[in-house]
PDB file of N, CA and C in Angstrom:
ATOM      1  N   UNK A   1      -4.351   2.162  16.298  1.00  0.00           N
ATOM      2  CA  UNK A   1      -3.879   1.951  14.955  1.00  0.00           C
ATOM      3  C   UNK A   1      -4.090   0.499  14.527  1.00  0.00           C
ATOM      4  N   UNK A   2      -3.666  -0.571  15.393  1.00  0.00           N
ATOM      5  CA  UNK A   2      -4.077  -1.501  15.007  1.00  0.00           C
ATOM      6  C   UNK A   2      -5.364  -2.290  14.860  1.00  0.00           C
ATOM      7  N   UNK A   3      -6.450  -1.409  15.530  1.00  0.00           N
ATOM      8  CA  UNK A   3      -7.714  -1.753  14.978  1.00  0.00           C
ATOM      9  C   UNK A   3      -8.069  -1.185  13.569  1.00  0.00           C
ATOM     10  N   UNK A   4      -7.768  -0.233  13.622  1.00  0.00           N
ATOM     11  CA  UNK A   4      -7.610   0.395  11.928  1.00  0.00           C
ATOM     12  C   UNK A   4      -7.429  -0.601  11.484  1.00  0.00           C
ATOM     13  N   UNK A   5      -6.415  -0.988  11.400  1.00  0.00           N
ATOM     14  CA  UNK A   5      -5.895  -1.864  10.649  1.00  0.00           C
ATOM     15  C   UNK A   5      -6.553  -2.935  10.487  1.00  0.00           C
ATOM     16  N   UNK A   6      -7.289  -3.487  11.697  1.00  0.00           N
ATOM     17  CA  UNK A   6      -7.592  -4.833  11.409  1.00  0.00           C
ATOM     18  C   UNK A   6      -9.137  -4.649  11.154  1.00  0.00           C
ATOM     19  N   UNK A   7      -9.789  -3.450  10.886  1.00  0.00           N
ATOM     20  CA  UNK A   7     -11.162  -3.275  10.518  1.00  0.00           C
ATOM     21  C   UNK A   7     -10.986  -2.852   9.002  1.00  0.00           C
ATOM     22  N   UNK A   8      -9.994  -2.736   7.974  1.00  0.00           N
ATOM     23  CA  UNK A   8      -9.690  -2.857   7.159  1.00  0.00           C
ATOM     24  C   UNK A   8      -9.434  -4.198   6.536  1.00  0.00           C
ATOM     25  N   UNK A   9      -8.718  -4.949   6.829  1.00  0.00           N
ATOM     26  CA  UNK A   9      -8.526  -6.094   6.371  1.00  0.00           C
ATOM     27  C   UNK A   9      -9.527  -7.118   6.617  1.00  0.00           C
ATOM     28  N   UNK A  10     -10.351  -6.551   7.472  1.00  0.00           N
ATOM     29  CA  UNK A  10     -11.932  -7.516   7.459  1.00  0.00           C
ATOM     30  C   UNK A  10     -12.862  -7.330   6.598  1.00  0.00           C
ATOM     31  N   UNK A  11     -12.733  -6.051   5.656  1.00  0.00           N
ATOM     32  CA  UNK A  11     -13.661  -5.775   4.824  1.00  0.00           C
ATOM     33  C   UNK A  11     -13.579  -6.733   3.542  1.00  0.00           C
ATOM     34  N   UNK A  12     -14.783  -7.618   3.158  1.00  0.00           N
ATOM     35  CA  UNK A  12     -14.841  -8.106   2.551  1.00  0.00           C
ATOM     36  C   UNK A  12     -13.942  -8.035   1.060  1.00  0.00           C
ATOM     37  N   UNK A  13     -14.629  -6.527   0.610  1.00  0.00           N
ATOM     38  CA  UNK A  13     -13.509  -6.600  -0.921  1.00  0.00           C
ATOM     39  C   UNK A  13     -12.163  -6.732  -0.352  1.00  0.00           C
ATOM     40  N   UNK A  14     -11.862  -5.984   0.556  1.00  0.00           N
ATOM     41  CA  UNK A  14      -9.936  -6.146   1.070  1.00  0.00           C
ATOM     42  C   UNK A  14      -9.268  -7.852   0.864  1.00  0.00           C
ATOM     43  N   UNK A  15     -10.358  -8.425   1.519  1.00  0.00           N
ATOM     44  CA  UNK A  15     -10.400  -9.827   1.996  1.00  0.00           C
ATOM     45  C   UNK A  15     -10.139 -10.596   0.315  1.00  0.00           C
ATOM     46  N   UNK A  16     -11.203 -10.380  -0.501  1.00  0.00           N
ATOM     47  CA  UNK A  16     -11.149 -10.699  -2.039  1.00  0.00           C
ATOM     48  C   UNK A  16      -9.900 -10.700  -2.568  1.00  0.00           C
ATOM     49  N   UNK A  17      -9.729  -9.279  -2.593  1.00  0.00           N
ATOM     50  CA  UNK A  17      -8.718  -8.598  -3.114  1.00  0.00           C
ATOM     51  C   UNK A  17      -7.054  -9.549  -3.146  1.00  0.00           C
ATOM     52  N   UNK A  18      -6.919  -9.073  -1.276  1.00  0.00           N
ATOM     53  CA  UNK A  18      -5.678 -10.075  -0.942  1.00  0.00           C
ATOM     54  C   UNK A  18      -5.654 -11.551  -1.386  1.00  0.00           C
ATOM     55  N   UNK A  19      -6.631 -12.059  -1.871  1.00  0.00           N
ATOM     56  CA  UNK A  19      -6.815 -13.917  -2.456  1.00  0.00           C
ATOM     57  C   UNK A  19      -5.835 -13.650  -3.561  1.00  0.00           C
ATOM     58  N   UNK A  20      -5.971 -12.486  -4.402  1.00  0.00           N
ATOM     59  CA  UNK A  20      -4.518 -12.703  -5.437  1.00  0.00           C
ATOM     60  C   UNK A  20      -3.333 -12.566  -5.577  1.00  0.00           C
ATOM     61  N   UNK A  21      -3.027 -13.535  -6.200  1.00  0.00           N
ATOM     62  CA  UNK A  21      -1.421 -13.495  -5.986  1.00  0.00           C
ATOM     63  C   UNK A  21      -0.675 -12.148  -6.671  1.00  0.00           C
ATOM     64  N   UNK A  22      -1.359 -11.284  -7.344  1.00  0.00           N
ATOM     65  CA  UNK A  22      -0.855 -10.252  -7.619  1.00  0.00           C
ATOM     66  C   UNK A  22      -1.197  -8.885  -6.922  1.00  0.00           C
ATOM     67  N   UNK A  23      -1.521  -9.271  -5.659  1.00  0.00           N
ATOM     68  CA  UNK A  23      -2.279  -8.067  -4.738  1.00  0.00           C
ATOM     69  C   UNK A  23      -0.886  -7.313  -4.391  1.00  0.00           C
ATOM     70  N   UNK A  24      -0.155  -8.265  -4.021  1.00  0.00           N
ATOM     71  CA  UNK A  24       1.007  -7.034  -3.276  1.00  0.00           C
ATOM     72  C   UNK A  24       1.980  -6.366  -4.037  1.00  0.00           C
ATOM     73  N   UNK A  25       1.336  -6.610  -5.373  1.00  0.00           N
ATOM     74  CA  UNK A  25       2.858  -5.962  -6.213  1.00  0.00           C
ATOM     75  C   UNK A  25       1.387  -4.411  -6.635  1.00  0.00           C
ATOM     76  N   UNK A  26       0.637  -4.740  -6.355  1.00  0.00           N
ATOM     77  CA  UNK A  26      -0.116  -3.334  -6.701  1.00  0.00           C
ATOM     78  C   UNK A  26      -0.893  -2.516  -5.067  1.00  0.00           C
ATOM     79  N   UNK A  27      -0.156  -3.143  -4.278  1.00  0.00           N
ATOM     80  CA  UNK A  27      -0.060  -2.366  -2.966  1.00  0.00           C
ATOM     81  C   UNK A  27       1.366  -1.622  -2.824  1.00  0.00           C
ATOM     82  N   UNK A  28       1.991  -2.283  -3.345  1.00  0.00           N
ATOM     83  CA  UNK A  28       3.449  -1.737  -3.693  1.00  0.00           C
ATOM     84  C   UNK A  28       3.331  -0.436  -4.380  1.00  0.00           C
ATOM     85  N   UNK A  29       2.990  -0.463  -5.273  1.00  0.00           N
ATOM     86  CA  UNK A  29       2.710   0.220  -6.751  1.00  0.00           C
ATOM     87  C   UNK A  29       1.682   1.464  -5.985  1.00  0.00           C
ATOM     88  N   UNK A  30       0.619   1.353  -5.336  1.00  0.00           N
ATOM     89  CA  UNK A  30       0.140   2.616  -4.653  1.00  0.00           C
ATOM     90  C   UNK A  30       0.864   3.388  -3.756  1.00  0.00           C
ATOM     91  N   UNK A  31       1.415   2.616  -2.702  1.00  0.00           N
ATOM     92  CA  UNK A  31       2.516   3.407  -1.940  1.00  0.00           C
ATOM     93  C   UNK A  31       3.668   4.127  -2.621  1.00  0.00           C
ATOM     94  N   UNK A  32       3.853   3.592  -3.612  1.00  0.00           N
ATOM     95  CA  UNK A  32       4.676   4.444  -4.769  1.00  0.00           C
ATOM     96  C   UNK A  32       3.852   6.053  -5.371  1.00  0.00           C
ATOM     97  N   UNK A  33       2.603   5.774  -5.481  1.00  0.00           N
ATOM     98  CA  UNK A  33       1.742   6.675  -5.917  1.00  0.00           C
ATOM     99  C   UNK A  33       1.334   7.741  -5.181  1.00  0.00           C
ATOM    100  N   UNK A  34       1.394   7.470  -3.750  1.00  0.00           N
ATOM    101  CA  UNK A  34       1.181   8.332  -2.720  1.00  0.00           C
ATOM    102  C   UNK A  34       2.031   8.826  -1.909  1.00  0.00           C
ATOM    103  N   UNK A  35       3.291   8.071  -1.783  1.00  0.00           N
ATOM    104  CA  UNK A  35       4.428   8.949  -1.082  1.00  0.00           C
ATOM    105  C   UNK A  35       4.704  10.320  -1.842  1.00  0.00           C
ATOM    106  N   UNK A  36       5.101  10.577  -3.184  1.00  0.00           N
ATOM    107  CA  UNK A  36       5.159  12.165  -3.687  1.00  0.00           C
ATOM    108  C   UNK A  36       4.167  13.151  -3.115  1.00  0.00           C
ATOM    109  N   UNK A  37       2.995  12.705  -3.477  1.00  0.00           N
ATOM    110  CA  UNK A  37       2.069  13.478  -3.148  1.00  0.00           C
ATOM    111  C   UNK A  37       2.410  14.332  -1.687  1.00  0.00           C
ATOM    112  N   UNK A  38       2.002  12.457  -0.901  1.00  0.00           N
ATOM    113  CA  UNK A  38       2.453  12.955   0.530  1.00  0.00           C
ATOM    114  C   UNK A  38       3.533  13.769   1.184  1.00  0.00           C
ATOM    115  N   UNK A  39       4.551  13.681   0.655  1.00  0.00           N
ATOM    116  CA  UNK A  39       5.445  15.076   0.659  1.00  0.00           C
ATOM    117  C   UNK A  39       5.035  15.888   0.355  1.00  0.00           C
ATOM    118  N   UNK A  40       4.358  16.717  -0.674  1.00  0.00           N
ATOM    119  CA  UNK A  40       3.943  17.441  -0.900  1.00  0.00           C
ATOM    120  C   UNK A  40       3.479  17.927  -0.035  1.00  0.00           C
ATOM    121  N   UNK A  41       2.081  17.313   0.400  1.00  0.00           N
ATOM    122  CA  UNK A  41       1.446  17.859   1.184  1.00  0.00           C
ATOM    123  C   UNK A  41       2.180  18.410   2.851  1.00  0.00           C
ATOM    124  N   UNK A  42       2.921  17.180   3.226  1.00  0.00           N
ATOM    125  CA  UNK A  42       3.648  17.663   4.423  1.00  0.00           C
ATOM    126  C   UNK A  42       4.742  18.835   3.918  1.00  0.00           C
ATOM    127  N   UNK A  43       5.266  19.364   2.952  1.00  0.00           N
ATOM    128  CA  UNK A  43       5.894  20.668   2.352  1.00  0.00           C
ATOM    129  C   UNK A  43       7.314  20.093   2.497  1.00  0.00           C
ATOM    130  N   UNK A  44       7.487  19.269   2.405  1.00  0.00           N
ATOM    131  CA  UNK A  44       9.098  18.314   2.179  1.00  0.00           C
ATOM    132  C   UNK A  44       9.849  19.227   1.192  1.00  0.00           C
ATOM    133  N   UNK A  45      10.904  19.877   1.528  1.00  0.00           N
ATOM    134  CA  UNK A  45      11.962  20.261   0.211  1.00  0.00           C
ATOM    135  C   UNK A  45      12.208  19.518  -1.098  1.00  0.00           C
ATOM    136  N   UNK A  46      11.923  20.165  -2.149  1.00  0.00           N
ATOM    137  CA  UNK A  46      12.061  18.967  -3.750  1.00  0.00           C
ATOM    138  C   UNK A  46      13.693  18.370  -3.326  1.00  0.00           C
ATOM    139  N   UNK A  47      14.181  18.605  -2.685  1.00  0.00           N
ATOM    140  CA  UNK A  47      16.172  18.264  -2.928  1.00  0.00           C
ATOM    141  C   UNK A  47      15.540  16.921  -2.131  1.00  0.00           C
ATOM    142  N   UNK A  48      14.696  17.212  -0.917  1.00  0.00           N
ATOM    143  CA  UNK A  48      14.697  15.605  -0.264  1.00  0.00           C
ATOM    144  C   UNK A  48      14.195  14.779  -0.916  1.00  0.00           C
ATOM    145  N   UNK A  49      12.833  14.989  -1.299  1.00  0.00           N
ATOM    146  CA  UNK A  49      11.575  14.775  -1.845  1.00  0.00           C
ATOM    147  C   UNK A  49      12.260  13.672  -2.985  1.00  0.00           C
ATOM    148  N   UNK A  50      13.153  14.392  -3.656  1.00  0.00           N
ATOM    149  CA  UNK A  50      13.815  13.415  -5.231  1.00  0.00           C
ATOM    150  C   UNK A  50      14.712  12.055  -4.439  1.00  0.00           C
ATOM    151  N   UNK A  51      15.743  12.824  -3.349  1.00  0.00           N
ATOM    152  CA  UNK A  51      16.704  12.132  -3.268  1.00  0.00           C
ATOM    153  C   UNK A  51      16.555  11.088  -2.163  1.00  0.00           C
ATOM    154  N   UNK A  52      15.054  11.592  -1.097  1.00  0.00           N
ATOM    155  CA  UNK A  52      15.012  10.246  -0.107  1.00  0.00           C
ATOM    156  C   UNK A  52      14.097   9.648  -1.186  1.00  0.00           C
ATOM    157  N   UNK A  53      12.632  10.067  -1.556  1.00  0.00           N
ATOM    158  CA  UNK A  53      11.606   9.232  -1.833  1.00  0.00           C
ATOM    159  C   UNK A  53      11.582   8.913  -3.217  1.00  0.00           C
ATOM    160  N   UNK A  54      12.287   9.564  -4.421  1.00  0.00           N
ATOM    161  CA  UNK A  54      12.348   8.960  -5.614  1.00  0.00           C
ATOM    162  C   UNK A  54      13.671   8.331  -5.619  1.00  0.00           C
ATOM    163  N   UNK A  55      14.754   8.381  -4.918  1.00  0.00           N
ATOM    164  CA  UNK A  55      15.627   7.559  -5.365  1.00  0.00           C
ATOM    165  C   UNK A  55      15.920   6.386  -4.315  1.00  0.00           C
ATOM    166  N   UNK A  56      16.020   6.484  -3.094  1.00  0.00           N
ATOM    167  CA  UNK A  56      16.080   5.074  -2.462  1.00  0.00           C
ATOM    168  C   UNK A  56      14.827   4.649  -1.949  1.00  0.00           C
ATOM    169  N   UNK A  57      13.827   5.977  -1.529  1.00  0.00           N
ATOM    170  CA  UNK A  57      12.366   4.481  -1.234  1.00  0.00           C
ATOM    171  C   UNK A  57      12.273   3.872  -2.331  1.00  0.00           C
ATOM    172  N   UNK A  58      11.922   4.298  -3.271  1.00  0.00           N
ATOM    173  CA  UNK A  58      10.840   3.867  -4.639  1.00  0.00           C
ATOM    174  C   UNK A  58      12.165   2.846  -5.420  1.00  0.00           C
ATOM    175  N   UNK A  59      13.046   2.765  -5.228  1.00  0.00           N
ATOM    176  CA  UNK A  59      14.504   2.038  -5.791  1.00  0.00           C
ATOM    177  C   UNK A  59      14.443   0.786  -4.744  1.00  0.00           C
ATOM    178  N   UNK A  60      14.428   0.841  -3.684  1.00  0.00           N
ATOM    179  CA  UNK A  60      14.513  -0.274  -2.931  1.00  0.00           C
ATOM    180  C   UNK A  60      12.895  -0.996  -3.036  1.00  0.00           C
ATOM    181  N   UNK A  61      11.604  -0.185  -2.925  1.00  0.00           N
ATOM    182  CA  UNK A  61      10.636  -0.918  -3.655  1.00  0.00           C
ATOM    183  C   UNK A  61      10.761  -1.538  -5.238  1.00  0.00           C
ATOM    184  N   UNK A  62      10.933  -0.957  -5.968  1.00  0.00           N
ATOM    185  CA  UNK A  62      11.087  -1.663  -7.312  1.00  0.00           C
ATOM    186  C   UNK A  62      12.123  -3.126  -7.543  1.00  0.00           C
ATOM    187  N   UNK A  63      12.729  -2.600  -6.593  1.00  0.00           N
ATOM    188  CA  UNK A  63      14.162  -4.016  -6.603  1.00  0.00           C
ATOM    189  C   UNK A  63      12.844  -5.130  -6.024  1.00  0.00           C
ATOM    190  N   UNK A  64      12.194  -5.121  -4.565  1.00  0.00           N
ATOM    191  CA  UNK A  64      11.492  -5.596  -3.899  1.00  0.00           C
ATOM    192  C   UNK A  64      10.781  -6.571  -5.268  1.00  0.00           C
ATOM    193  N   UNK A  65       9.901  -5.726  -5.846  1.00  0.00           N
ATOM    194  CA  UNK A  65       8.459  -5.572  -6.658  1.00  0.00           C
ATOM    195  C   UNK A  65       9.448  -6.719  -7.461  1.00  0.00           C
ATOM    196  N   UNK A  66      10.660  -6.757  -8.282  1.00  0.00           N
ATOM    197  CA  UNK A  66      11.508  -7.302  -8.763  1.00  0.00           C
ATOM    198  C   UNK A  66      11.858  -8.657  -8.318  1.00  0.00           C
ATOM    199  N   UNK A  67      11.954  -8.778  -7.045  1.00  0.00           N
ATOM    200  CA  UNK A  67      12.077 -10.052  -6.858  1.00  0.00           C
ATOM    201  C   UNK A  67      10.394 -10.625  -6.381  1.00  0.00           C
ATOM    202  N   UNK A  68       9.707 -10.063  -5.971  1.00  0.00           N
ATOM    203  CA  UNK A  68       8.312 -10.924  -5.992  1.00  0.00           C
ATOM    204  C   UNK A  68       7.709 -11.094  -7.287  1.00  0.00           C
ATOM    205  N   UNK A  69       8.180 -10.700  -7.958  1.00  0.00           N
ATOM    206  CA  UNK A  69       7.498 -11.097  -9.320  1.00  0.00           C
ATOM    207  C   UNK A  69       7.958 -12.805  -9.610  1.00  0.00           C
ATOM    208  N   UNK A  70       9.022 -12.834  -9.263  1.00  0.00           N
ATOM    209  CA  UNK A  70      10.173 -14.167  -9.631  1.00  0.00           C
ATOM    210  C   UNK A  70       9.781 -14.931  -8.316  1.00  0.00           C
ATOM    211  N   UNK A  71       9.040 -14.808  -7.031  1.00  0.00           N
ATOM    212  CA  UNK A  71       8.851 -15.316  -5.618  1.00  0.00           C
ATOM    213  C   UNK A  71       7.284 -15.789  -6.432  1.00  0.00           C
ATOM    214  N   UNK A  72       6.191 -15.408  -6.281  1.00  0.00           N
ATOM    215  CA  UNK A  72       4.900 -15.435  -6.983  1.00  0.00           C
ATOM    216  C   UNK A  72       4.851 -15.893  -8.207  1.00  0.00           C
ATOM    217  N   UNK A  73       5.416 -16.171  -9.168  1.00  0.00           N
ATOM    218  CA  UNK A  73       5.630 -16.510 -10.183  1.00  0.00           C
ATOM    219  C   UNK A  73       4.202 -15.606 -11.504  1.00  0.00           C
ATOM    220  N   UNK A  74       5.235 -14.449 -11.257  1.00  0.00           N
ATOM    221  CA  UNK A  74       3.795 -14.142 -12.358  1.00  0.00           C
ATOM    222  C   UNK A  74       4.191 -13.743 -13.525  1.00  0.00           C
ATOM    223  N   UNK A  75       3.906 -13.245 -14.611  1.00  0.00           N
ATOM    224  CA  UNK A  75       4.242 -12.590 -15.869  1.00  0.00           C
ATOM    225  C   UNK A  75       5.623 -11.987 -15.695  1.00  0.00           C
ATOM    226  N   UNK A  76       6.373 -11.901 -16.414  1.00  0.00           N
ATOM    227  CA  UNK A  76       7.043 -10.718 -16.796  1.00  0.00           C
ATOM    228  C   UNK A  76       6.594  -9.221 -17.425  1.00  0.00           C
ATOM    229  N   UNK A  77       5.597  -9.012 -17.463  1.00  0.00           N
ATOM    230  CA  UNK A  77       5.321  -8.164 -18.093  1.00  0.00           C
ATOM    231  C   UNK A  77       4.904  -7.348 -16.457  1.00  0.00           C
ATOM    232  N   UNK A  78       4.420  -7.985 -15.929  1.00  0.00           N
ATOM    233  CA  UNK A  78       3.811  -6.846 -13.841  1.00  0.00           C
ATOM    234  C   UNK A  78       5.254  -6.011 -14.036  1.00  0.00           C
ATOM    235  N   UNK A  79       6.262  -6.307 -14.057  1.00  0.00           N
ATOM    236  CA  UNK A  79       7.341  -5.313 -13.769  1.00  0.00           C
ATOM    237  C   UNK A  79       7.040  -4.028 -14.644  1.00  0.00           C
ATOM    238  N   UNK A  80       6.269  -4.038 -15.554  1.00  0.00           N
ATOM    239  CA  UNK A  80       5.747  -2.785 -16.300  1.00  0.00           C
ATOM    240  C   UNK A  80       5.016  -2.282 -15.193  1.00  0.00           C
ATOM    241  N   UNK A  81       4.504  -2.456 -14.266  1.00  0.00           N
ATOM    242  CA  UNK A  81       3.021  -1.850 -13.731  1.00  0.00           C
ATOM    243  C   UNK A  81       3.986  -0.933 -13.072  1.00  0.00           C
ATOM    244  N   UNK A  82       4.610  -0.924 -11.911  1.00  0.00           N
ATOM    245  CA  UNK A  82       5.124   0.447 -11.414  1.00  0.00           C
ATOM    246  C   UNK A  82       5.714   1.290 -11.934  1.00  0.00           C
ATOM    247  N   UNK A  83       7.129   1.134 -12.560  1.00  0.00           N
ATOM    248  CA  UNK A  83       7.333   2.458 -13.197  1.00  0.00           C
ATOM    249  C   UNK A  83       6.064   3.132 -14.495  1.00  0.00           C
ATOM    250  N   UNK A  84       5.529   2.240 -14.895  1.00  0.00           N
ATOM    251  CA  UNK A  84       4.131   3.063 -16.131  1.00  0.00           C
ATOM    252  C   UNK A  84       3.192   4.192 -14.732  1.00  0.00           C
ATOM    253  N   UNK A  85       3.000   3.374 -13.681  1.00  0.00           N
ATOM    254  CA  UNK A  85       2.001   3.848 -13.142  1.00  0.00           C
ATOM    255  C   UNK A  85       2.791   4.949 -11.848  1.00  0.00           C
ATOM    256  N   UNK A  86       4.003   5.097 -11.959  1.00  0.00           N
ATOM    257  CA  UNK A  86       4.499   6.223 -11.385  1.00  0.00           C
ATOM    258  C   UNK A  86       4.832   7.354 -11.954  1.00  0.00           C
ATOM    259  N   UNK A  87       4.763   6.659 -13.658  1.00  0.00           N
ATOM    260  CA  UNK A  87       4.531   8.176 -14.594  1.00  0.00           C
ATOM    261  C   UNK A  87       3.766   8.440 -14.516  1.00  0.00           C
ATOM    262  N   UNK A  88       2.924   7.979 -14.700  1.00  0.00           N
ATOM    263  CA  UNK A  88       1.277   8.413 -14.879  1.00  0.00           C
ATOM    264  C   UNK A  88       0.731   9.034 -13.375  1.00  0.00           C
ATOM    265  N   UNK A  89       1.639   8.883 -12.570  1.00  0.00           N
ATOM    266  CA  UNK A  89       1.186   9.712 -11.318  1.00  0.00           C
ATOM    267  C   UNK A  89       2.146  11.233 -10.964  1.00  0.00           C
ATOM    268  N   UNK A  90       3.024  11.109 -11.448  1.00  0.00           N
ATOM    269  CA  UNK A  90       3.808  12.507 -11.822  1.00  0.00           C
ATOM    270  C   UNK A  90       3.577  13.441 -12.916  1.00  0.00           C
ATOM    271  N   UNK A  91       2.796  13.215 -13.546  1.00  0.00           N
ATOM    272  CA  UNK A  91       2.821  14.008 -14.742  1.00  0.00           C
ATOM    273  C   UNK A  91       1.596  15.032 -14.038  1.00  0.00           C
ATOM    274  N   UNK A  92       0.993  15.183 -13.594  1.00  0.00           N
ATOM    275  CA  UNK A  92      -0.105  15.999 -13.360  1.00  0.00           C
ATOM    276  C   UNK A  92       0.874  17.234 -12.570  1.00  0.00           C
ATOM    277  N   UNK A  93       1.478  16.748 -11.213  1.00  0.00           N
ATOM    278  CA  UNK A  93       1.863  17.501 -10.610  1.00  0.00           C
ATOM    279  C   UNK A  93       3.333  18.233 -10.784  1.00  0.00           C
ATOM    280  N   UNK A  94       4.469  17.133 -10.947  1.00  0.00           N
ATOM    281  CA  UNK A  94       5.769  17.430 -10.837  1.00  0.00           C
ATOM    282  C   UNK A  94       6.692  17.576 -12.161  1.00  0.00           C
ATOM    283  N   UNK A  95       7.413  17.778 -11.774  1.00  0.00           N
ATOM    284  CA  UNK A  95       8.154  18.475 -13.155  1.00  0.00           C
ATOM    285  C   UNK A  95       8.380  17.078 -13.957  1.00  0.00           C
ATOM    286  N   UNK A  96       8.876  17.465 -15.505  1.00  0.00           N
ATOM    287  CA  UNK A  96       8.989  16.217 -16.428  1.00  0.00           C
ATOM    288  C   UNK A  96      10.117  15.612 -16.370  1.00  0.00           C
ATOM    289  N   UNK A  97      11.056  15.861 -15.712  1.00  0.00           N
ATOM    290  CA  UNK A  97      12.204  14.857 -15.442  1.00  0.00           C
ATOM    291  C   UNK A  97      12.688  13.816 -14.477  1.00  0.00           C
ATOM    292  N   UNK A  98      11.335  14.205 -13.622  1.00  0.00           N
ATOM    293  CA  UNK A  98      10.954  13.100 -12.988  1.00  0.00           C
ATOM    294  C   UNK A  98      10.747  11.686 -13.740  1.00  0.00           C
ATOM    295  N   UNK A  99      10.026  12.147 -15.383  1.00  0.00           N
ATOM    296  CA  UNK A  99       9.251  10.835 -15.657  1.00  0.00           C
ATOM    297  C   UNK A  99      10.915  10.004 -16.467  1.00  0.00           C
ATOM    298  N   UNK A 100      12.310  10.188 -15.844  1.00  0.00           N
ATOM    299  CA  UNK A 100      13.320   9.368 -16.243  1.00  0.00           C
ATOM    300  C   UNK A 100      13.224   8.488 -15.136  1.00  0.00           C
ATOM    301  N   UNK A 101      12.585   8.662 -13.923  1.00  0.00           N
ATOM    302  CA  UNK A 101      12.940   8.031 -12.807  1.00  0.00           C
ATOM    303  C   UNK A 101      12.235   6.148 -13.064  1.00  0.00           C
ATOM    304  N   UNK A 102      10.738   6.939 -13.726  1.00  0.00           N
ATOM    305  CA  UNK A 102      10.353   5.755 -14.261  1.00  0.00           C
ATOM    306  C   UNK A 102      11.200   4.617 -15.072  1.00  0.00           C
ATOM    307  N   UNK A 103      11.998   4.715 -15.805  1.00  0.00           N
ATOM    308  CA  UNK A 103      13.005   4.165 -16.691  1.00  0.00           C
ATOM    309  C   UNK A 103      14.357   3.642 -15.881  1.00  0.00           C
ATOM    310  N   UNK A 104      14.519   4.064 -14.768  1.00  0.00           N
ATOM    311  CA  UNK A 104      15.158   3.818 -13.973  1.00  0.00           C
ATOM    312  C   UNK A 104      14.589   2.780 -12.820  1.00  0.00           C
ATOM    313  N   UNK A 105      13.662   2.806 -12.540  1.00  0.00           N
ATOM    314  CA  UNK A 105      12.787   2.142 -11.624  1.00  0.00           C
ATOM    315  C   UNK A 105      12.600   0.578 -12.254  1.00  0.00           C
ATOM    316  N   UNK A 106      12.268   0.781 -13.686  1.00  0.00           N
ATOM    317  CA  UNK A 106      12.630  -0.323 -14.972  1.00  0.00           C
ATOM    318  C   UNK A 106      13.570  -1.385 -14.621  1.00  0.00           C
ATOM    319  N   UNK A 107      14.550  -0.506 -14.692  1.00  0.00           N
ATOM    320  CA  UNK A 107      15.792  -0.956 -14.771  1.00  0.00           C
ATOM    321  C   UNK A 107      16.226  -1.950 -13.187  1.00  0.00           C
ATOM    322  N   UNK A 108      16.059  -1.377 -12.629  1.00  0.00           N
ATOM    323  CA  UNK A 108      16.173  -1.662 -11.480  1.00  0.00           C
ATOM    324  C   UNK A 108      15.509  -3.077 -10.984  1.00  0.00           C
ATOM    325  N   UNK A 109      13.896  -2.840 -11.438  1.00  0.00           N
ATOM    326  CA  UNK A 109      13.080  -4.432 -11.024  1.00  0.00           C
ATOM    327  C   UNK A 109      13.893  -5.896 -11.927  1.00  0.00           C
ATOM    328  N   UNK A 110      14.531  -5.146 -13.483  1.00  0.00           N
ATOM    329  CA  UNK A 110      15.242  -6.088 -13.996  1.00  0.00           C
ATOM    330  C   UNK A 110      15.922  -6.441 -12.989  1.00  0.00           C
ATOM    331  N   UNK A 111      16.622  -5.910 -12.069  1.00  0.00           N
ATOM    332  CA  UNK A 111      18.068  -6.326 -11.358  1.00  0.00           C
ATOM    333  C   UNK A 111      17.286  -7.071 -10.689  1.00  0.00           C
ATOM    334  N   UNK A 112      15.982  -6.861 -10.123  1.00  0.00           N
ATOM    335  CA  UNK A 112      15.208  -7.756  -9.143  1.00  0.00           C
ATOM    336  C   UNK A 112      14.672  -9.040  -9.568  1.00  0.00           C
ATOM    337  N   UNK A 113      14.659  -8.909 -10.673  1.00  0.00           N
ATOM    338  CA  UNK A 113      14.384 -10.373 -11.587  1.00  0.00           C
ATOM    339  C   UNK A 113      15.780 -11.549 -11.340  1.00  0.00           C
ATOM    340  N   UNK A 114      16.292 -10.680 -11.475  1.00  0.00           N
ATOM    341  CA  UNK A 114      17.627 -11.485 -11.724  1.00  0.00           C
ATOM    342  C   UNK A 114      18.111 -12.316 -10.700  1.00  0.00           C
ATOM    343  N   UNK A 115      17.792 -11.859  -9.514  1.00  0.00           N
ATOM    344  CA  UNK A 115      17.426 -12.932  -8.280  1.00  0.00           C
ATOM    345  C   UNK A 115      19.325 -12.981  -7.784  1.00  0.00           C
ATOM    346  N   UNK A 116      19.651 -11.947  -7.637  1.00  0.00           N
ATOM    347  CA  UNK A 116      20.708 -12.763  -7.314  1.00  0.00           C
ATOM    348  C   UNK A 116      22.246 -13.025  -8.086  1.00  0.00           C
ATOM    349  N   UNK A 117      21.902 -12.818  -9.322  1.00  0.00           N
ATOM    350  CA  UNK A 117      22.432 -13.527 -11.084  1.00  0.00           C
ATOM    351  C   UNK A 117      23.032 -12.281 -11.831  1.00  0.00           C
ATOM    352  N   UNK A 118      23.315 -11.262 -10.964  1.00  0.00           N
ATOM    353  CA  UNK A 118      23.826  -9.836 -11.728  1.00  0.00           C
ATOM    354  C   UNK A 118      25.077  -9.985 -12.346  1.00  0.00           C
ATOM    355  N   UNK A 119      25.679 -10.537 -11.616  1.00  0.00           N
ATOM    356  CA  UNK A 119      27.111 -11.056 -12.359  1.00  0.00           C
ATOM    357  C   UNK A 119      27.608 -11.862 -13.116  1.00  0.00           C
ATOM    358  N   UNK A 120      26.753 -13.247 -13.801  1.00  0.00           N
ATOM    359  CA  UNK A 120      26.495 -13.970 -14.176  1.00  0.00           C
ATOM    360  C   UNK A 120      25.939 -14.054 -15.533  1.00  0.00           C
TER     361      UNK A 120
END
């Protein structure tokens, strides 16, 4: 596994890629994109499926995504990129009330902005 790994990260575009400072908030943002699926495919129950991987993975990533935005110093506006691009990855397959989770996920990177300052 760990040659995998490390014959990946030798590949030139990988290599490119990681030079930006906004690489890991859209490595973030794919693992968001592919865990549903990936349940899917492994035949995960929807009761887990919502309540492990849409509400505390993808919640504890967005908080994450939330504070590296404020660590990296980049736009305010990147905190749009995951929840937009986790709608846009549910809508094909899963039901439409999923796409509140997005709005929630929102909400959440705010708290990650905030660094700390929720009470305040």
């Amino acid at each position: 596994m760990k040659k995998i790994k490390q014959r990946i990260l030798t590949l030139p575009l990988i290599k490119k890629l990681n030079q930006r400072r906004f690489m890991p908030l859209i490595w973030w943002s794919l693992l968001v994109i592919i865990l549903p699926y990936l349940c899917s495919l492994l035949q995960v129950p929807v009761v887990w499926r919502v309540g492990i991987v849409f509400i505390i993975i993808n919640c504890l990533i967005s908080y994450h995504l939330g504070n590296l935005i404020i660590k990296l110093r980049l736009n305010k506006w990147w905190m749009l990129l995951m929840p937009v691009v986790f709608c846009l990855a549910i809508l094909p397959r899963f039901a439409n009330y999923n796409l509140m989770f997005g709005l929630i996920y929102l909400i959440i990177e705010a708290f990650g902005l905030m660094n700390k300052n929720i009470y305040r």
